[in-house]
Protein backbone atom coordinates (compact mmCIF):
# COMPACT_ATOMS: atom_id res chain seq x y z
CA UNK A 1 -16.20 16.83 24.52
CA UNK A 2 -14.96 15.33 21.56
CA UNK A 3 -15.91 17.43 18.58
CA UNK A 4 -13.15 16.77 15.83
CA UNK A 5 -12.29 13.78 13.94
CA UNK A 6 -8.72 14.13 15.16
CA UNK A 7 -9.81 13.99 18.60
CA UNK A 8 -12.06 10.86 18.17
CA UNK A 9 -9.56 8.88 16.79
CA UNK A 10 -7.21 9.78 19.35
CA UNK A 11 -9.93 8.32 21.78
CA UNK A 12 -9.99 5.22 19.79
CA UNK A 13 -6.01 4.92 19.63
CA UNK A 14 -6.21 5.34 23.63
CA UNK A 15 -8.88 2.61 23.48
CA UNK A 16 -6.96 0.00 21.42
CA UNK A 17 -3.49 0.60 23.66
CA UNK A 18 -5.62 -0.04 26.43
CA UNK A 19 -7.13 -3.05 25.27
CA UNK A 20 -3.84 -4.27 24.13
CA UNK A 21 -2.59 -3.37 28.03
CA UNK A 22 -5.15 -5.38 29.27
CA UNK A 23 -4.79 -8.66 27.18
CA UNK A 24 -1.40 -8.67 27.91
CA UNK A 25 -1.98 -8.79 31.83
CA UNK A 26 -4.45 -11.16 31.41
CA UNK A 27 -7.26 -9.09 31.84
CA UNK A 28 -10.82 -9.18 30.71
CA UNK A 29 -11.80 -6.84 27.99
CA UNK A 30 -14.91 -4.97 28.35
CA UNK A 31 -18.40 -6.51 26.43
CA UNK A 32 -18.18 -7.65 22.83
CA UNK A 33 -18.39 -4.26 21.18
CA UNK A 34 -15.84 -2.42 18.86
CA UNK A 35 -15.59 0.32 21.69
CA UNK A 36 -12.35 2.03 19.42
CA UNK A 37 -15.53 2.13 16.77
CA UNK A 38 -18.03 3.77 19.12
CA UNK A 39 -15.51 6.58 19.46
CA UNK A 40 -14.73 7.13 16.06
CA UNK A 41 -18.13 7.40 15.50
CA UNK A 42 -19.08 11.56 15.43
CA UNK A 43 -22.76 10.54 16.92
CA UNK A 44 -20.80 9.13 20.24
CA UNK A 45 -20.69 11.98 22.31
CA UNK A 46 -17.97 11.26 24.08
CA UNK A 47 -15.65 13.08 26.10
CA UNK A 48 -11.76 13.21 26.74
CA UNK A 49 -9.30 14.24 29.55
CA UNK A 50 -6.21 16.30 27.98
CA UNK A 51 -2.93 17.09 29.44
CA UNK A 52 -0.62 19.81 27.58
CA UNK A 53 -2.62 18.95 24.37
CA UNK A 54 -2.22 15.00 25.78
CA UNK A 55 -4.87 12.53 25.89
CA UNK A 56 -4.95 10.78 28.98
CA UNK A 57 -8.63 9.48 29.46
CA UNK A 58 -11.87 9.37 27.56
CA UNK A 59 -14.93 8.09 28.60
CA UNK A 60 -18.36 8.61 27.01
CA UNK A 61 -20.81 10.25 30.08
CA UNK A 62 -24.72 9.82 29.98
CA UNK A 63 -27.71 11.12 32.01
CA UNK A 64 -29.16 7.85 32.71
CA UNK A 65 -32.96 7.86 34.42
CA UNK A 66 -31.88 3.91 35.58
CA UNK A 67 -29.99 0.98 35.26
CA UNK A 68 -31.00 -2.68 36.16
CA UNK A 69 -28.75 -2.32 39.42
CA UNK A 70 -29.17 1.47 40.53
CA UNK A 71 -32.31 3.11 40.92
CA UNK A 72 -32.82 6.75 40.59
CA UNK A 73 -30.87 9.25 37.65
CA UNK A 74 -27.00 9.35 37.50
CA UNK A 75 -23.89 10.36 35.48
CA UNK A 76 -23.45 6.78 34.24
CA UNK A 77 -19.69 6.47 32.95
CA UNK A 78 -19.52 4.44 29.87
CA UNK A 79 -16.20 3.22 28.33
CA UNK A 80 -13.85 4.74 30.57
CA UNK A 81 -10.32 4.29 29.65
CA UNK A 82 -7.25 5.69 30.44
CA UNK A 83 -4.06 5.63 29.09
CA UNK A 84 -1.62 2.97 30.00
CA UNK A 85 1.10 3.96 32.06
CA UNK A 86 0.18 6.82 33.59
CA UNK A 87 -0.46 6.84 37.00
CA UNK A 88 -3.35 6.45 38.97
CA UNK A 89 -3.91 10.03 39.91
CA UNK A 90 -6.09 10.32 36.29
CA UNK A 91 -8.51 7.98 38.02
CA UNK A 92 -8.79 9.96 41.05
CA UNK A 93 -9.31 13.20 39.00
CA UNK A 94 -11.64 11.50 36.99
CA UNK A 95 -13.64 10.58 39.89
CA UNK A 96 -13.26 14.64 41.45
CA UNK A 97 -14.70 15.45 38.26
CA UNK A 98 -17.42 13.06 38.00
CA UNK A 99 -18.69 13.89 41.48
CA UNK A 100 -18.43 17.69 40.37
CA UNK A 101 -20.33 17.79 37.31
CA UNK A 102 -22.79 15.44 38.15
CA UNK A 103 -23.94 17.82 41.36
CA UNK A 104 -23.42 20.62 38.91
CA UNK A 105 -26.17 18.50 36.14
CA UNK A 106 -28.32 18.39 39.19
CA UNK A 107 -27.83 14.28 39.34
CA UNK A 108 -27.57 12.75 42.94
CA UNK A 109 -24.97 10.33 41.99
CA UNK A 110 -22.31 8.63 39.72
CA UNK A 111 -22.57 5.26 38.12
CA UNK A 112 -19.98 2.96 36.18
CA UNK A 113 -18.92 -0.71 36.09
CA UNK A 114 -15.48 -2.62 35.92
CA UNK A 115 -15.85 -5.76 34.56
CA UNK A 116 -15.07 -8.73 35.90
CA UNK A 117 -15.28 -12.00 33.65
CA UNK A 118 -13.70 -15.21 35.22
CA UNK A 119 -10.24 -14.26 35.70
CA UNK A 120 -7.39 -16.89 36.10
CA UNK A 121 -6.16 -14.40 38.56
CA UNK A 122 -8.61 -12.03 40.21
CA UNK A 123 -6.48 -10.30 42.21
CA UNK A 124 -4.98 -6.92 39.53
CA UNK A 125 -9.42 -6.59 39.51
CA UNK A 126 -9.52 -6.58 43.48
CA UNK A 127 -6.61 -4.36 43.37
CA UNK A 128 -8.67 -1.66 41.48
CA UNK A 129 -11.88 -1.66 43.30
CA UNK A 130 -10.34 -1.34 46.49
CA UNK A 131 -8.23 1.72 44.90
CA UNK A 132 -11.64 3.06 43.48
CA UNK A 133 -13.22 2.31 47.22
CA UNK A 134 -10.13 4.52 48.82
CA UNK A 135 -11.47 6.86 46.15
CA UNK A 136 -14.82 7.21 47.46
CA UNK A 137 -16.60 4.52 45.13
CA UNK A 138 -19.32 2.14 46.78
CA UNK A 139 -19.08 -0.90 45.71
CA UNK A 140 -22.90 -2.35 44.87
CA UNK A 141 -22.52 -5.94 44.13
CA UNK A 142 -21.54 -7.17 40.59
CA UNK A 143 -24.04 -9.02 38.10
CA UNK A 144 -24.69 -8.13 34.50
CA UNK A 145 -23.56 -4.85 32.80
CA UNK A 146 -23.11 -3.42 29.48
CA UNK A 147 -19.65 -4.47 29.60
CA UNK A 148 -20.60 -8.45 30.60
CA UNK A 149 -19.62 -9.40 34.07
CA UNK A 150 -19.16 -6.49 35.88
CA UNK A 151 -18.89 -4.72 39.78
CA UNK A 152 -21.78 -2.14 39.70
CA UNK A 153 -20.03 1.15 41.28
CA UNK A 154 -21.60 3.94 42.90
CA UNK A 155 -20.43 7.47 43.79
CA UNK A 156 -22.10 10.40 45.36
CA UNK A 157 -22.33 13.60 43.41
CA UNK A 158 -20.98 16.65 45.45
CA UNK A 159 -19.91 19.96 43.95
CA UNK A 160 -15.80 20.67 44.21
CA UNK A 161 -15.60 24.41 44.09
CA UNK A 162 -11.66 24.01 43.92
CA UNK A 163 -11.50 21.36 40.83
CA UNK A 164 -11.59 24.53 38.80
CA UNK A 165 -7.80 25.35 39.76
CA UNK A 166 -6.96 21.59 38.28
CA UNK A 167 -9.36 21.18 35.65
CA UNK A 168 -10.94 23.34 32.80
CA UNK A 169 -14.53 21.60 31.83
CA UNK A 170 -16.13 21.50 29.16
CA UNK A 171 -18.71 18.75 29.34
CA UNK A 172 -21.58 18.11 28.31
CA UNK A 173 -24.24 15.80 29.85
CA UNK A 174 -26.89 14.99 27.53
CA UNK A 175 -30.54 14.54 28.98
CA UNK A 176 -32.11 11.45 28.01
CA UNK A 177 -34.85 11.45 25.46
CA UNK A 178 -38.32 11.50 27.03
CA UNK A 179 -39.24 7.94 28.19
CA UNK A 180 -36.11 6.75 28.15
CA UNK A 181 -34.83 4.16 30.31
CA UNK A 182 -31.36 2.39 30.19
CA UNK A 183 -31.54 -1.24 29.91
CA UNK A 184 -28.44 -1.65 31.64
C-alpha cells in the first residue's frame, strides 16, 4: 500500500509518464479524471509494485460487490498503470498477484477495464488484450466503464502458493461499506 506522501507522488509521477506515453502513441487516455490527483490524495488507498526501492506499477484495488458488466464480488483493478518501458513481464506479475490475493480475500474473481475510445488505429489496443488473454484474462465485451469506452476484463481468482518466492505483499483489500454497490 501506499502509506507516505513520498510514495503517492511517486504513483502520480508514474501516472503522468504514462499518460504522456500514451498520447504520444496515439492512445486514449483513461476517463476525464485527474487520476495523478487521485493518487496524491492520502484517502486513495492505493497500492504500488516496487523493484529494488523502484516503482514499476500502481494501481488502486477495491472489493467491489458489482459492476454494471460483472455480477457477483471481485478485486476490481482501478487505475492500473505501469511504468513505460519496462517490459511486459510487470503485467503478467500483476495479474499472478491479482489472482493470488483475490483467492486469498476470499473473492471468486478479478475485474478491470482497458479503455478503448475511437482509435485512429486500434490495433497497439488489440495488441494488449490479446497479451492480457495469453495471460489468462477473459475478455467480456466492452461498453461503458469508469474509464469511458472500455473492454470489461475478467480473471479467475486462484491462490499461487509460489508467488511468495517473487513477490513480498502487503495489500490491503478494503471491504466495501455496507450497502454498497459500484456503479460501474
Amino acid at each position: 500500500m501506499l502509506d507516505t506522501a513520498a510514495e503517492r507522488q511517486e504513483a502520480a509521477a508514474l501516472v503522468q509518464d504514462r499518460q504522456g506515453w500514451l498520447i504520444r502513441h496515439g492512445l486514449p487516455l483513461p476517463g476525464d479524471e485527474d487520476v495523478p490527483a487521485q493518487f496524491r490524495a492520502a484517502q486513495t488507498r492505493s497500492a504500488g509494485l516496487f523493484e529494488d526501492g523502484r516503482m514499476l506499477a500502481c494501481l488502486i484495488p477495491e472489493h467491489t460487490p458489482d459492476i454494471r458488466w460483472g455480477q457477483g464480488p471481485c478485486l476490481f483493478l482501478r487505475s492500473l498503470y505501469t511504468l513505460p518501458g519496462h517490459p511486459d513481464d510487470v503485467t503478467r506479475l500483476i495479474t499472478l498477484w491479482a489472482s493470488d490475493v483475490a483467492a486469498r480475500h476470499g473473492l471468486p474473481r478479478i475485474r478491470a477495464e482497458v479503455p478503448t475510445r475511437q482509435l485512429r488505429d486500434p490495433a497497439p489496443v488489440a495488441r494488449l488484450l490479446n497479451r492480457l488473454i495469453d495471460m489468462g484474462w477473459a475478455l467480456h465485451g466492452a461498453g461503458d466503464g469508469q474509464a469511458g469506452e472500455v473492454a470489461h476484463l475478467e480473471l479467475s481468482a486462484e491462490r499461487r502458493s509460489g508467488l511468495h518466492a517473487l513477490l513480498s505483499c502487503r495489500v490491503r483489500v478494503p471491504q466495501p461499506a455496507h450497502g454498497e454497490r459500484s456503479a460501474t
